[in-house]
C-alpha atoms as a PDB file:
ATOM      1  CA  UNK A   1     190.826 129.491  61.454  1.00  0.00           C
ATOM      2  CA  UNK A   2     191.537 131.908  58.134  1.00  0.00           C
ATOM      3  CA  UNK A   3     188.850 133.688  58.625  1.00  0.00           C
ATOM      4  CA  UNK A   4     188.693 133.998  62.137  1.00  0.00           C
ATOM      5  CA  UNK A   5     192.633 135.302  61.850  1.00  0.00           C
ATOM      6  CA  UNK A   6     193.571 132.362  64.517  1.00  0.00           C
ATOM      7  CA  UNK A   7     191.588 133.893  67.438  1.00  0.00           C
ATOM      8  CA  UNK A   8     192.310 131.741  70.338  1.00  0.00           C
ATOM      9  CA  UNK A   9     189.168 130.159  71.011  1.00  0.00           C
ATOM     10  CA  UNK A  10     188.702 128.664  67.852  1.00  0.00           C
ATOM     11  CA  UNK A  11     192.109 127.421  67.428  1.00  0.00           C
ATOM     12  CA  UNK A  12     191.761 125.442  70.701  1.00  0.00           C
ATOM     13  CA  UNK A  13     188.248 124.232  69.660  1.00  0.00           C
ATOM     14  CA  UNK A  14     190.352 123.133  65.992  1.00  0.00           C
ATOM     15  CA  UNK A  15     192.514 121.493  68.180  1.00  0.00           C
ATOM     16  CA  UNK A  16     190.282 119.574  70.724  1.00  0.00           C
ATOM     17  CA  UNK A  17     188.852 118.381  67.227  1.00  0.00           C
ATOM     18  CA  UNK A  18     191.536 117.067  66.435  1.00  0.00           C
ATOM     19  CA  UNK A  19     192.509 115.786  70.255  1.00  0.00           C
ATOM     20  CA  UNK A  20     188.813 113.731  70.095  1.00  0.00           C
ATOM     21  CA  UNK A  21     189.872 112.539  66.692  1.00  0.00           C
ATOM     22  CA  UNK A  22     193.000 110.597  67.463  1.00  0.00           C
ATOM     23  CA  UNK A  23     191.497 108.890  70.726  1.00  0.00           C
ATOM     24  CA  UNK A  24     188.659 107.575  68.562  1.00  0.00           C
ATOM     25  CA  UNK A  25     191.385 106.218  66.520  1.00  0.00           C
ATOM     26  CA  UNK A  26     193.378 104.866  68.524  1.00  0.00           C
ATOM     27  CA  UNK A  27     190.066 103.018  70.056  1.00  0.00           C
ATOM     28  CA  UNK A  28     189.233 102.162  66.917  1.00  0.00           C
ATOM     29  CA  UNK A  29     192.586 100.356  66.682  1.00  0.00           C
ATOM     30  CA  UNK A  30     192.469  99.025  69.720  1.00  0.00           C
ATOM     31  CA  UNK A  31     188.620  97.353  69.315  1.00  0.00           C
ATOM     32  CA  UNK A  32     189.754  95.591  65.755  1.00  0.00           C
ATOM     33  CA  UNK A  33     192.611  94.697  67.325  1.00  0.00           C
ATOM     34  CA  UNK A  34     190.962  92.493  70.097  1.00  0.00           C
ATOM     35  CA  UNK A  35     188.773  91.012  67.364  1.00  0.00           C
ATOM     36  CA  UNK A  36     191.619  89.666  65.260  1.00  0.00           C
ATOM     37  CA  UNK A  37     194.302  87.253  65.977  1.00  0.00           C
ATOM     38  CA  UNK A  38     197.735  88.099  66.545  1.00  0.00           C
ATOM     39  CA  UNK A  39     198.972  86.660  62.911  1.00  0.00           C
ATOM     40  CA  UNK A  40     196.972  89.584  60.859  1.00  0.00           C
ATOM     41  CA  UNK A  41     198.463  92.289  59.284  1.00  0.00           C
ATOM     42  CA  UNK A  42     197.002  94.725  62.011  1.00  0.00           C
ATOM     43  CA  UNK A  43     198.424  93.801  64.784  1.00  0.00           C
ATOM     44  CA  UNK A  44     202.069  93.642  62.673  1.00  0.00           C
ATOM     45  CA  UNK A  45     201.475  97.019  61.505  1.00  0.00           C
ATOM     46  CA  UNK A  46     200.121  98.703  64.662  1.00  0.00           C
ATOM     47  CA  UNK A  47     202.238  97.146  67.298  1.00  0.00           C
ATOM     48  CA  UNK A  48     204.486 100.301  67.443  1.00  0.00           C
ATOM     49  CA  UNK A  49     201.812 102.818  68.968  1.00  0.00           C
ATOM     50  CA  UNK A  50     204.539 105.895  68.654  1.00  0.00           C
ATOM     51  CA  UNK A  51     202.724 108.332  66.209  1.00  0.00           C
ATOM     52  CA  UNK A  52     199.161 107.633  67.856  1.00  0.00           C
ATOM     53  CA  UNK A  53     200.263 108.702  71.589  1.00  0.00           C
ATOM     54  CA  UNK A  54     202.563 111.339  69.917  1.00  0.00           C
ATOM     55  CA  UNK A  55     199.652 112.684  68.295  1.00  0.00           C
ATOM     56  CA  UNK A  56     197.068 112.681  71.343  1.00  0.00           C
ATOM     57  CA  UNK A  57     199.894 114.079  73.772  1.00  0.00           C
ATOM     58  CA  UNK A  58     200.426 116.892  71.124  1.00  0.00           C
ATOM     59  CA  UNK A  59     196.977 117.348  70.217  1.00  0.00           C
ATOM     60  CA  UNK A  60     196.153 117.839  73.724  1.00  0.00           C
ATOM     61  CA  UNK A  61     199.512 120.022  74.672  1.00  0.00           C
ATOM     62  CA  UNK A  62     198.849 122.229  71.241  1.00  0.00           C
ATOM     63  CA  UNK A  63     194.991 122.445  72.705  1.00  0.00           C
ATOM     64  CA  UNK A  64     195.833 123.956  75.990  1.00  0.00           C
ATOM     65  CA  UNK A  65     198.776 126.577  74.747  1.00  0.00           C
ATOM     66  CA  UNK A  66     196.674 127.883  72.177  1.00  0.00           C
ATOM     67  CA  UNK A  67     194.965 130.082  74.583  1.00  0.00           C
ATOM     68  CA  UNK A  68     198.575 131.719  74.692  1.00  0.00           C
ATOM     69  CA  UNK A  69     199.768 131.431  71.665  1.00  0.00           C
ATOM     70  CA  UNK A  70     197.640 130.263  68.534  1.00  0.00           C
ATOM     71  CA  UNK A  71     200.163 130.251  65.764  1.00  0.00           C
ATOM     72  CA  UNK A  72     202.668 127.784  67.883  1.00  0.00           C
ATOM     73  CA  UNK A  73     199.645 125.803  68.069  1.00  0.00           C
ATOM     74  CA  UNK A  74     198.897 125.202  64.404  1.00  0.00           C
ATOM     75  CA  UNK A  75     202.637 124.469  63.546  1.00  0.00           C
ATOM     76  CA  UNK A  76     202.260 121.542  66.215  1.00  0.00           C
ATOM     77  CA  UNK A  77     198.584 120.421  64.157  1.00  0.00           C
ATOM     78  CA  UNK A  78     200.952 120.662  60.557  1.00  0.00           C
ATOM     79  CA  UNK A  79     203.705 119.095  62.099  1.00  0.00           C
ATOM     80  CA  UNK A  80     201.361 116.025  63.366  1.00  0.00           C
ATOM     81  CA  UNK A  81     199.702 115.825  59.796  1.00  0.00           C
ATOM     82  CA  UNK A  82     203.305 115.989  58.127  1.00  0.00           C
ATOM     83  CA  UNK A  83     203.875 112.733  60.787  1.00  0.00           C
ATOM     84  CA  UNK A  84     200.922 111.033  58.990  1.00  0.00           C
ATOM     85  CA  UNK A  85     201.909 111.461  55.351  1.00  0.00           C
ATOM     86  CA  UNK A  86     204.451 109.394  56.230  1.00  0.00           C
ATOM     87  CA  UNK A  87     203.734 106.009  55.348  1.00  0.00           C
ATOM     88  CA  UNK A  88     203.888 102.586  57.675  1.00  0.00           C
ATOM     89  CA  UNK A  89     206.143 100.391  56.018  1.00  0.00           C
ATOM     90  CA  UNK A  90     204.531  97.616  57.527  1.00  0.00           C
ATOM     91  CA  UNK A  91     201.760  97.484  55.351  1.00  0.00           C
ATOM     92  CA  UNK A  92     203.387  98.146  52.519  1.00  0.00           C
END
């Protein structure tokens, strides 16, 4: 996107990246998470889904608007990446 001086098209293709990317993880999640019991450590640590819909809802929403305004769209992809530094405490 530096080097393209976030043109539109490419931001929303950045962003459907990134859209595809947290459905396959939160698949991903789902498919280990039928093949474990309920005692593991994944299921305790991924029973609050919060940040994974927040982050396909916003992925999605920053997508769409970035055909109108690019910029507002890659706050909303740093904004979901600052979500993810933070770690789960639950598997800790």
């Amino acid at each position: 996107m530096g080097e393209n001086h976030f043109q539109k098209l490419r931001t929303a293709l950045y962003g459907f990246v990134l859209f595809m990317a947290s459905i396959a993880w939160f698949i991903l999640i789902k498919v280990l998470q039928s093949t474990h019991t309920r005692e593991t450590i994944l299921h305790k640590s991924y029973k609050n889904k919060s940040k994974d819909i927040l982050s396909i809802l916003a992925y999605g929403f920053a997508s769409i608007i970035s055909f109108w305004e690019p910029v507002y769209s890659v706050i909303i992809y740093v904004m979901i990446a600052i979500i993810w530094f933070v770690p789960n405490k639950d598997l800790e």
